[in-house]
Protein backbone atom coordinates (compact mmCIF):
# COMPACT_ATOMS: atom_id res chain seq x y z
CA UNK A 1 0.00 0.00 0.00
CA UNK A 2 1.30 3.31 -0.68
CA UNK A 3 2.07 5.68 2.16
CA UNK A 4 -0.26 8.37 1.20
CA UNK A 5 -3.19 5.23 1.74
CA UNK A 6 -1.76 4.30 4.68
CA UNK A 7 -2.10 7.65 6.12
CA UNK A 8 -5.72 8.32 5.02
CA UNK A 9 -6.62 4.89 6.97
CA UNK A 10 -5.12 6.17 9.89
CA UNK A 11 -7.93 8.65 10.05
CA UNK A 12 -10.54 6.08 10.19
CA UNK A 13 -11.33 5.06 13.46
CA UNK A 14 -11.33 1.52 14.71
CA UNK A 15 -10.37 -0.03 11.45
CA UNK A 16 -8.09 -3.20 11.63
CA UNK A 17 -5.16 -4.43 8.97
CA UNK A 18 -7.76 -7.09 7.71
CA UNK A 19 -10.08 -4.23 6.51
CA UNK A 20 -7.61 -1.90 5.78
CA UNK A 21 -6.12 -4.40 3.03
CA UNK A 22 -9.97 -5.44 1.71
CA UNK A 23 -10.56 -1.40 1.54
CA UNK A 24 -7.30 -1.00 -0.25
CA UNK A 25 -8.77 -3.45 -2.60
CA UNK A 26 -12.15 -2.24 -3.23
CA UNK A 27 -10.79 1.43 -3.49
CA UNK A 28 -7.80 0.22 -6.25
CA UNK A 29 -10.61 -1.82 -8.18
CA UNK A 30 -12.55 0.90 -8.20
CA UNK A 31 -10.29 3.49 -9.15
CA UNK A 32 -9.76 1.56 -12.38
CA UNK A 33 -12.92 2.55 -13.80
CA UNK A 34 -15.29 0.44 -15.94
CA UNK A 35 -13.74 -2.59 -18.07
CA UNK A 36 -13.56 -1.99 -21.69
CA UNK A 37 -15.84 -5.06 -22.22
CA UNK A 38 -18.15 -3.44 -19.85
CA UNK A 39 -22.60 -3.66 -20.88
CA UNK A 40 -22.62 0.23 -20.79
CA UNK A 41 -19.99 0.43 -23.66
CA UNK A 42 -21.69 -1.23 -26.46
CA UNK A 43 -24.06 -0.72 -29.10
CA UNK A 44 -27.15 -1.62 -26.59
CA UNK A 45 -25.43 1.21 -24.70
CA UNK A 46 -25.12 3.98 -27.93
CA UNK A 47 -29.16 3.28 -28.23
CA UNK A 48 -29.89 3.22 -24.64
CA UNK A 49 -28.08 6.45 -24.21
CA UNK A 50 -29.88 8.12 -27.84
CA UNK A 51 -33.26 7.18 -25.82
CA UNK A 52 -32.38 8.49 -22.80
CA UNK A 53 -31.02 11.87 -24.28
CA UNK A 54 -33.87 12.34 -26.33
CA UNK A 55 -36.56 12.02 -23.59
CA UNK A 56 -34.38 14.09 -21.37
CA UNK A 57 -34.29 16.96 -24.04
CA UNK A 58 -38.04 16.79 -23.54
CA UNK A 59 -38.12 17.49 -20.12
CA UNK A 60 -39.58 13.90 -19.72
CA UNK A 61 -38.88 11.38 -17.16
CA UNK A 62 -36.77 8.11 -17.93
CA UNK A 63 -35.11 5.77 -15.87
CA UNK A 64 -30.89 5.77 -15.93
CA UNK A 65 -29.37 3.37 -17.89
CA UNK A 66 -27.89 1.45 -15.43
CA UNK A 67 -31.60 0.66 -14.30
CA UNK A 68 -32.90 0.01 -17.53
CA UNK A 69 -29.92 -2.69 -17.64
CA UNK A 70 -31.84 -4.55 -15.00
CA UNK A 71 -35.14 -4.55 -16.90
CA UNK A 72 -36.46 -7.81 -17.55
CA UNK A 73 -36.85 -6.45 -21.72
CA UNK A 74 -33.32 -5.43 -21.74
CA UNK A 75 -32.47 -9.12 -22.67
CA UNK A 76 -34.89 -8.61 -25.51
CA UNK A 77 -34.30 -4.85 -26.74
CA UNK A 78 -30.05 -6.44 -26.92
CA UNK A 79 -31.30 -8.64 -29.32
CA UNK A 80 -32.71 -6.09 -31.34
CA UNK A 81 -29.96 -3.81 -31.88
CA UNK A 82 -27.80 -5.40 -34.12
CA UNK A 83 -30.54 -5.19 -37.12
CA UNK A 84 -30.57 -1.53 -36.15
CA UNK A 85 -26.80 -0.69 -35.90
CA UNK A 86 -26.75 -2.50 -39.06
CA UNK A 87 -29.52 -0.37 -40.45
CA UNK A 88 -28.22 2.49 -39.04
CA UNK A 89 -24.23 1.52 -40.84
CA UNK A 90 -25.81 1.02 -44.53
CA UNK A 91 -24.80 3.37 -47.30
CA UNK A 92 -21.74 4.60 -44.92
CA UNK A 93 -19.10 3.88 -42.50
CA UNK A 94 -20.48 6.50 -39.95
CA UNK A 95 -17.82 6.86 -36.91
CA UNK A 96 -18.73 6.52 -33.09
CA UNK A 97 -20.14 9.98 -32.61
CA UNK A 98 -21.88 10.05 -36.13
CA UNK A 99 -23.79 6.93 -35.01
CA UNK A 100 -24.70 8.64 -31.86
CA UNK A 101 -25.84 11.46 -33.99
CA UNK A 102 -28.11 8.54 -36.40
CA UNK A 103 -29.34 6.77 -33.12
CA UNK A 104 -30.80 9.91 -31.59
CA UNK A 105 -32.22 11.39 -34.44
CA UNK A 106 -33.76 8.05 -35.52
CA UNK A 107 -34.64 7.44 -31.84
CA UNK A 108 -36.77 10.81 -31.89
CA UNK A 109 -38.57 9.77 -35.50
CA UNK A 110 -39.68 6.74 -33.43
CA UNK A 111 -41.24 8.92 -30.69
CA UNK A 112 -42.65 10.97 -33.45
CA UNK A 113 -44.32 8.00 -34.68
CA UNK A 114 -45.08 6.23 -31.34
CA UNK A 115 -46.81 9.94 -30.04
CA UNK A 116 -48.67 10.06 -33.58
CA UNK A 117 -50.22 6.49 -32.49
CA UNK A 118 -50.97 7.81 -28.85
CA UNK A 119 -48.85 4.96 -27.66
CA UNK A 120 -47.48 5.66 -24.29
CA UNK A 121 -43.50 7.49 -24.28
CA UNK A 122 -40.81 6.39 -21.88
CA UNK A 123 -37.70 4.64 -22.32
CA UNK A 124 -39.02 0.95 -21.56
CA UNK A 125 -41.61 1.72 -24.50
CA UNK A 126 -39.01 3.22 -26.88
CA UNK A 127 -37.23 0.10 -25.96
CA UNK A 128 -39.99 -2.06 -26.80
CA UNK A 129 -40.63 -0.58 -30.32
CA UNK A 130 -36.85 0.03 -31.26
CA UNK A 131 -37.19 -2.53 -33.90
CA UNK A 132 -39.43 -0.43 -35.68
CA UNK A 133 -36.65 2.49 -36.51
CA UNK A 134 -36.25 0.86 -39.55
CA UNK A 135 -39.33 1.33 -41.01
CA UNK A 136 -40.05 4.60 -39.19
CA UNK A 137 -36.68 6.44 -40.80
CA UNK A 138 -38.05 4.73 -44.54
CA UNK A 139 -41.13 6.65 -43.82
CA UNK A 140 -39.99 9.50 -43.46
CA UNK A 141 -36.86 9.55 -46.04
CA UNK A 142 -37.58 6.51 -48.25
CA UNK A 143 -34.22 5.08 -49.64
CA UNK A 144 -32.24 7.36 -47.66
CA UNK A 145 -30.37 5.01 -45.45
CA UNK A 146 -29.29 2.57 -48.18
CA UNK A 147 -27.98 5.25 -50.51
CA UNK A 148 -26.01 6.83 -47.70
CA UNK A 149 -27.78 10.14 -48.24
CA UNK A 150 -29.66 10.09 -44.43
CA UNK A 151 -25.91 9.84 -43.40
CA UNK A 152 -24.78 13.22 -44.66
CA UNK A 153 -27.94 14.87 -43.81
CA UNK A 154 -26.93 13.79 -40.22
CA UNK A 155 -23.42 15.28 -40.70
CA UNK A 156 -24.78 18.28 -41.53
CA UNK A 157 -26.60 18.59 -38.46
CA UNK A 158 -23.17 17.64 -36.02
C-alpha cells in the first residue's frame, strides 16, 4: 500500500489491517474505472443512451441506464440492436459519434411516430418498439439510409 493510503486509513477510526487491506482493494478496483468489455460500452449502450437523451431533451422522465440494464426487456431490446446498428451503418461507415448522432435522431422519428399512435412514451416503450426504426426512418426519407444520403444529412446537423 502506498504511504499516502496508509495515512488516510489512519484517520478512520477503529479499522483493523484485515479491513484496511480489503478497503485498499475495493478502493484500487474501483479506481480503475469500468472494463472496456463493460454492458454500458456497447451498441445496446449507444441506443440506450440516444433514448435516454432524447426524452431528457423533452423534459420527460426516464429511468438511468444502469436501471434500464436490470429490466427484464433489456435481454430482448439487446437482441434487437444489431438489425438496427446494421440499419443504421448502410450506405456509410459513420464513426462513433456520427452513429450517436443517427441513433438519436432516428430514436426521436420513433417517438414521433409512437406519439402520432398515442402509444405511451418512456424509455421501456421506446425500448420495446426500437425494432421499428427501420421502417419509421423509410417513412420519413424513403431510400435514404441505403444510398447513404440520411448519413450526410446527419453530418450536416453535427
Amino acid at each position: 500500500m502506498t504511504d499516502a493510503f496508509i495515512e488516510i486509513l489512519k484517520l478512520l477510526p477503529h479499522i483493523d489491517v484485515a479491513e484496511m487491506e480489503q478497503l485498499y482493494t475495493r478502493l484500487t478496483y474501483a479506481a480503475r474505472g469500468p472494463s472496456p468489455h463493460s454492458i454500458y460500452n456497447g451498441d445496446e449502450a449507444l441506443i440506450a443512451d440516444a433514448i435516454c437523451g432524447v426524452l431528457s431533451s423533452r423534459g420527460m422522465d426516464y429511468a438511468p441506464l444502469p436501471l434500464l440494464c436490470r429490466w427484464q426487456g433489456y435481454r430482448a431490446f439487446r437482441a434487437k440492436v444489431p438489425s438496427i446498428m446494421k440499419f443504421l451503418r448502410q450506405g456509410a461507415k459513420p464513426s462513433r459519434s456520427e452513429l450517436a448522432a443517427l441513433a438519436y435522431f432516428t430514436v426521436e422519428l420513433l417517438m414521433e411516430d409512437m406519439h402520432s399512435m398515442n402509444l405511451a412514451i418512456g424509455a421501456r416503450n421506446l425500448m420495446n418498439h426500437i425494432h421499428r426504426i427501420p421502417a419509421v426512418v423509410n417513412q420519413c426519407f424513403p431510400g435514404y439510409a441505403r444510398s447513404g444520403l440520411l448519413h450526410r444529412m446527419i453530418l450536416r446537423r453535427i
